[in-house]
C-alpha atoms as a PDB file:
ATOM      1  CA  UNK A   1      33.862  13.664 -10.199  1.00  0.00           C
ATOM      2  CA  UNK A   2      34.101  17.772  -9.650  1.00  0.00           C
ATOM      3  CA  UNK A   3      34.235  18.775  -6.078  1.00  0.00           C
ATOM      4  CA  UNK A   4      31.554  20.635  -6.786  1.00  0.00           C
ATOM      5  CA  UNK A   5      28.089  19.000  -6.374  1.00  0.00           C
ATOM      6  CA  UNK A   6      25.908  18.912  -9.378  1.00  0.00           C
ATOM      7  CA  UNK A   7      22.948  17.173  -8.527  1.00  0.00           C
ATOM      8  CA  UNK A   8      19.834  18.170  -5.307  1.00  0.00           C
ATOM      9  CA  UNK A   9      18.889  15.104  -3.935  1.00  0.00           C
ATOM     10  CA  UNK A  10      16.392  14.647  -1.605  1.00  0.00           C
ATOM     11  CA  UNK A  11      16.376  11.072   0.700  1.00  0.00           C
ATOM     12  CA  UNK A  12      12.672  10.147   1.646  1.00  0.00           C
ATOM     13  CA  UNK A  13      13.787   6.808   4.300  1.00  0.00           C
ATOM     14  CA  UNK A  14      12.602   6.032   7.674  1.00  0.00           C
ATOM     15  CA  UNK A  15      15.668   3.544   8.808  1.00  0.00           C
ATOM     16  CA  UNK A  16      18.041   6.803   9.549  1.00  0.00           C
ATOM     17  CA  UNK A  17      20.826   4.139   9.134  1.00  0.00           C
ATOM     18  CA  UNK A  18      20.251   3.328   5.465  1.00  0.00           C
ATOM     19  CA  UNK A  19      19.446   7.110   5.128  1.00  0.00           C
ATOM     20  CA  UNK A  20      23.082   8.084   6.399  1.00  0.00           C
ATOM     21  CA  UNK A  21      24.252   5.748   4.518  1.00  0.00           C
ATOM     22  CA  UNK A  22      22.466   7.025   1.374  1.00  0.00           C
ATOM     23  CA  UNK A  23      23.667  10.371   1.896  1.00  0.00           C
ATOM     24  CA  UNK A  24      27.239   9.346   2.919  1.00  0.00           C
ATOM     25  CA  UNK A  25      27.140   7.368  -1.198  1.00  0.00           C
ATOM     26  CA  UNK A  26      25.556  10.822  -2.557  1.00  0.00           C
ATOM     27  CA  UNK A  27      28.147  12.751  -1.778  1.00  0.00           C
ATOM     28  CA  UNK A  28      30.983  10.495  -2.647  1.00  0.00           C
ATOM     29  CA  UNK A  29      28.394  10.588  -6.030  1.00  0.00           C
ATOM     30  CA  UNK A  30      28.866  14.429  -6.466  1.00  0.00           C
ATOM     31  CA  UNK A  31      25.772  15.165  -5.475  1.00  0.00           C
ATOM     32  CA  UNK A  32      24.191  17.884  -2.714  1.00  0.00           C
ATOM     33  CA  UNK A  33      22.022  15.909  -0.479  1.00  0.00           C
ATOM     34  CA  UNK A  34      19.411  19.056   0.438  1.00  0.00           C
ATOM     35  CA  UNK A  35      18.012  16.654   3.475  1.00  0.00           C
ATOM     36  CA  UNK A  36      16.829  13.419   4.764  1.00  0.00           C
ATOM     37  CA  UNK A  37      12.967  12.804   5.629  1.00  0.00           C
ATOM     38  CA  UNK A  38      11.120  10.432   7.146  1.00  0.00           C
ATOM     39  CA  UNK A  39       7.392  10.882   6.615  1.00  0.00           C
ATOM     40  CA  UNK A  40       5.565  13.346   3.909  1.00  0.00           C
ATOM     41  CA  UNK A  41       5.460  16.561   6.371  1.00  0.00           C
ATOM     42  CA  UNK A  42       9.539  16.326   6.491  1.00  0.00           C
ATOM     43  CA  UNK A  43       9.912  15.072   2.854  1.00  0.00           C
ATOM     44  CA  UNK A  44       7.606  18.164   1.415  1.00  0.00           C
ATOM     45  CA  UNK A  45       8.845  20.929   3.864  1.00  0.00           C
ATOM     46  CA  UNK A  46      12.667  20.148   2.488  1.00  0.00           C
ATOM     47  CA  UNK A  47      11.458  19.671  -1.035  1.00  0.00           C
ATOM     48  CA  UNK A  48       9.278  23.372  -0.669  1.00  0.00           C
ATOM     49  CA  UNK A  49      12.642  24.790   0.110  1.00  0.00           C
ATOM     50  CA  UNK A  50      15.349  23.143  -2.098  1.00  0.00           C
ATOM     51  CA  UNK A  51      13.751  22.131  -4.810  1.00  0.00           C
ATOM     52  CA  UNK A  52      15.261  18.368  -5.479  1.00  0.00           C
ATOM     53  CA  UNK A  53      16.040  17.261  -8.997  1.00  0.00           C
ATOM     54  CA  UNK A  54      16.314  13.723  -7.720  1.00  0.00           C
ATOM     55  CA  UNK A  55      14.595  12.294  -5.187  1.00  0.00           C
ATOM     56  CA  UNK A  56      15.200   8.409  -3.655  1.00  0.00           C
ATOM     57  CA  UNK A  57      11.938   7.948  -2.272  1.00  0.00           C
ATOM     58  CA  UNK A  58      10.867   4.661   0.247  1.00  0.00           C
ATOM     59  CA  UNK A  59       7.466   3.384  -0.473  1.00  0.00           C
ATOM     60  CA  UNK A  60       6.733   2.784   2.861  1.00  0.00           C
ATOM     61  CA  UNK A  61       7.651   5.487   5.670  1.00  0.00           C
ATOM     62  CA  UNK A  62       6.858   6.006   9.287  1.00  0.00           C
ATOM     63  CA  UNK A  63       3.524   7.339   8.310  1.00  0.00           C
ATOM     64  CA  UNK A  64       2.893   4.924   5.846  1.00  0.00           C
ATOM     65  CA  UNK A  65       2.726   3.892   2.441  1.00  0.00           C
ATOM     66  CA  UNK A  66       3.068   7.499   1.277  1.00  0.00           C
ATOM     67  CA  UNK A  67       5.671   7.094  -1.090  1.00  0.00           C
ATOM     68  CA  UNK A  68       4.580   6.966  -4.265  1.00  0.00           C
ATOM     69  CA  UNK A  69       1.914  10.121  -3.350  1.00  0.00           C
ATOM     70  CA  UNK A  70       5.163  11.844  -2.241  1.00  0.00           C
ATOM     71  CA  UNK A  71       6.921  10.770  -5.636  1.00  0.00           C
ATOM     72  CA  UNK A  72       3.503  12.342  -7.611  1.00  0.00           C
ATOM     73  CA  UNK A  73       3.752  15.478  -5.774  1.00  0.00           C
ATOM     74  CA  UNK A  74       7.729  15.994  -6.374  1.00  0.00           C
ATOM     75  CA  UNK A  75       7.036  15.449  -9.455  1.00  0.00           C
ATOM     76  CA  UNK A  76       4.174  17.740 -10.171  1.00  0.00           C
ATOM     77  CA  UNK A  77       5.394  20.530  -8.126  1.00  0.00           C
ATOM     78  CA  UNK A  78       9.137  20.672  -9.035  1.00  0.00           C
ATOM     79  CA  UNK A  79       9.526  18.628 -11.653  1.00  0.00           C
ATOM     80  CA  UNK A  80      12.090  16.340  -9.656  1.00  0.00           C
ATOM     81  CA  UNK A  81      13.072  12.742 -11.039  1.00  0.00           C
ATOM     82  CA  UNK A  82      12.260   9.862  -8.440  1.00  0.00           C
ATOM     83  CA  UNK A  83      13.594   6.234  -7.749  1.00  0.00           C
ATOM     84  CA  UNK A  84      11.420   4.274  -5.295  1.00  0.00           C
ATOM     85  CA  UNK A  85      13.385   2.222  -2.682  1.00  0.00           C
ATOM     86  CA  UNK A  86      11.832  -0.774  -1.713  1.00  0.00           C
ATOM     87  CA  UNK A  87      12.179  -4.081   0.137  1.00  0.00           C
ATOM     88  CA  UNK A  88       8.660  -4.792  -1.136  1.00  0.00           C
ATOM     89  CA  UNK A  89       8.773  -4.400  -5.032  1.00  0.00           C
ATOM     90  CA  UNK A  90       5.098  -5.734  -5.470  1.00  0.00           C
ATOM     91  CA  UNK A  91       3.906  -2.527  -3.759  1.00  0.00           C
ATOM     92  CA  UNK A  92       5.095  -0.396  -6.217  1.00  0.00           C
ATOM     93  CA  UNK A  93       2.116   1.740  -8.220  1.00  0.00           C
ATOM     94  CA  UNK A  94       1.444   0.827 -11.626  1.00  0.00           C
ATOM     95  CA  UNK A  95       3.555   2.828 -14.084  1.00  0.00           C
ATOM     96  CA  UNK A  96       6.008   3.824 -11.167  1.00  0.00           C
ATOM     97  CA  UNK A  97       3.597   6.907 -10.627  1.00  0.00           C
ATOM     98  CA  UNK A  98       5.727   8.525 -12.675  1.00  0.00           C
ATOM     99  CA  UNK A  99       9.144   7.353 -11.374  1.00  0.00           C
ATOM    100  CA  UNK A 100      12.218   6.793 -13.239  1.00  0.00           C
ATOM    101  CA  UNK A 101      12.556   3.626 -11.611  1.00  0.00           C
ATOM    102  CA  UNK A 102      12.783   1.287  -8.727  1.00  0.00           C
ATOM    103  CA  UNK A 103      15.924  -0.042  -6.372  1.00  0.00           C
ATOM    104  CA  UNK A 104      15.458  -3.433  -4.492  1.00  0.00           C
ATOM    105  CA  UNK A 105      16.548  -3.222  -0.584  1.00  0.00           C
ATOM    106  CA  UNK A 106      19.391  -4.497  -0.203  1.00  0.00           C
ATOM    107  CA  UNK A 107      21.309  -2.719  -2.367  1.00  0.00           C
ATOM    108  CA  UNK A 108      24.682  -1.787  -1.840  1.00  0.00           C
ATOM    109  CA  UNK A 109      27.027   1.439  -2.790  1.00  0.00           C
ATOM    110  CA  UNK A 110      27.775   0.421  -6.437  1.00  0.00           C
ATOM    111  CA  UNK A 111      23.695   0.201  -7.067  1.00  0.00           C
ATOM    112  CA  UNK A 112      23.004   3.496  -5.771  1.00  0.00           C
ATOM    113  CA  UNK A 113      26.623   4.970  -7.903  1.00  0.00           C
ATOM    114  CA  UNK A 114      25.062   3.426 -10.917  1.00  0.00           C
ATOM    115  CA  UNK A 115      21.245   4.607 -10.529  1.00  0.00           C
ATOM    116  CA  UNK A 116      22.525   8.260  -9.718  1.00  0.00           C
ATOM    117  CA  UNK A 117      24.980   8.260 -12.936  1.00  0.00           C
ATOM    118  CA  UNK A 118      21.750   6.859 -14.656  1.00  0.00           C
ATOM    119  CA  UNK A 119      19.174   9.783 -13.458  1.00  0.00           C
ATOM    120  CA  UNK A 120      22.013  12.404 -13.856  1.00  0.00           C
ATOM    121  CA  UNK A 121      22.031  11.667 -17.758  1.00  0.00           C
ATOM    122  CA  UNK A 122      18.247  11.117 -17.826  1.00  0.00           C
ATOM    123  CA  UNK A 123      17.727  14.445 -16.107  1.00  0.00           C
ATOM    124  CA  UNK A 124      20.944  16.767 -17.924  1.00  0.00           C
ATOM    125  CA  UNK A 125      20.124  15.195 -21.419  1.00  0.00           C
ATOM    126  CA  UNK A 126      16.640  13.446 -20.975  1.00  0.00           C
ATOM    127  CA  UNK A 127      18.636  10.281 -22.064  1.00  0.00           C
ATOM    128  CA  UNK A 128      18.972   7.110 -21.179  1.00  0.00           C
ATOM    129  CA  UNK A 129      21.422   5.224 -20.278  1.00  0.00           C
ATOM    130  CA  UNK A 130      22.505   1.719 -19.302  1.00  0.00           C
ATOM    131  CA  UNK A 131      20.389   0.421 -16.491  1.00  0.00           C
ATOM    132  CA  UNK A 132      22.102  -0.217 -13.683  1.00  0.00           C
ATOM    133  CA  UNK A 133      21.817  -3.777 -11.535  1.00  0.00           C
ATOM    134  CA  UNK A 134      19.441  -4.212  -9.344  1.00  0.00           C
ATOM    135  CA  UNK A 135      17.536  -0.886 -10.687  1.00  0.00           C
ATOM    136  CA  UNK A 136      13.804  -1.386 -12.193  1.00  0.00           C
ATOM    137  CA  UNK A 137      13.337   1.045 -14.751  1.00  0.00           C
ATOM    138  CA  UNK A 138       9.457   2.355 -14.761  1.00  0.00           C
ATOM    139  CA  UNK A 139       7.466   0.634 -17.823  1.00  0.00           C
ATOM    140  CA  UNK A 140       7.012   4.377 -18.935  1.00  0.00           C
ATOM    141  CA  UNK A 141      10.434   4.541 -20.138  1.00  0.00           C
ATOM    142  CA  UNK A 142      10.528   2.206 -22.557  1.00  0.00           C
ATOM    143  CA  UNK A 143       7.722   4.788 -24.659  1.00  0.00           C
ATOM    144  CA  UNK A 144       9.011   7.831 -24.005  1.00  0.00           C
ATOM    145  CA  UNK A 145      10.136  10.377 -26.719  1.00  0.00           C
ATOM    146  CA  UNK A 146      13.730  11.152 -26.532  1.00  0.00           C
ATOM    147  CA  UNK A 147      14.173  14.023 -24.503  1.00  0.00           C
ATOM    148  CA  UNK A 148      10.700  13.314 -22.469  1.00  0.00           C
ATOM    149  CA  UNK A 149      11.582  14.024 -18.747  1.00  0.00           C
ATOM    150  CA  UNK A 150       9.310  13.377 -15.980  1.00  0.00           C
ATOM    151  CA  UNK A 151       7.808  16.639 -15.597  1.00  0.00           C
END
């Protein structure tokens, strides 16, 4: 990996554990972690400024089940990929709301390597390659023209 960091991310989690942890795996990833957020003032003030390509969004935050409206708008407005994190895959929106995917909690450092290695190629070439464990891919993926990003 180069030391220097190739890839936004933005880390939409409530448990600030998991979320230091996330960040902590990010870097080791090569990636710039642009902030941590834990409701959808904090995740949409940091994403106004920075302007994530990825985002690793929780579906359910302090204020909420807000993640997958925070996914839309990151997705809309910057044209950032998402990955949902979730303990509770059944509340995941229909279509991913746009999502690249979703990661089941628990996960460990070797998921989140793989899913960021698998957005990174999605996002620099638009794409895919092989899913990584414990990673969901959204249903829209499967249709998409090569070269389709989630814009």
């Amino acid at each position: 990996m180069s030391d220097v960091p190739d890839l936004r991310v933005l880390i939409v989690e409530d448990q600030a554990l998991l979320a230091m942890e996330l960040e902590l795996v990010l870097c080791e990833s090569g990636c710039d972690v642009v902030g941590c957020a834990m409701d959808t003032v904090g995740a949409l003030a940091i994403a106004e400024q920075h302007r994530p390509e990825l985002a690793l969004v929780d579906i359910n935050l302090l204020d909420g089940m807000t993640g997958p409206d925070i996914a839309r708008h990151l997705i809309k407005e910057y044209g950032s990929a998402v990955v949902f994190l979730t303990a509770n895959p059944e509340q995941i929106p229909d279509g991913f709301a746009g999502a690249l995917g979703a990661v089941s909690k628990p996960f460990d450092e070797a998921t989140i390597g793989g899913v960021v290695a698998f957005a990174r190629q999605f996002i620099r070439d638009g794409a895919l390659g092989e899913t990584p464990r414990r990673f969901s891919p959204a249903p829209w993926l499967a249709t998409a023209p090569h070269g389709i990003a989630p814009r």
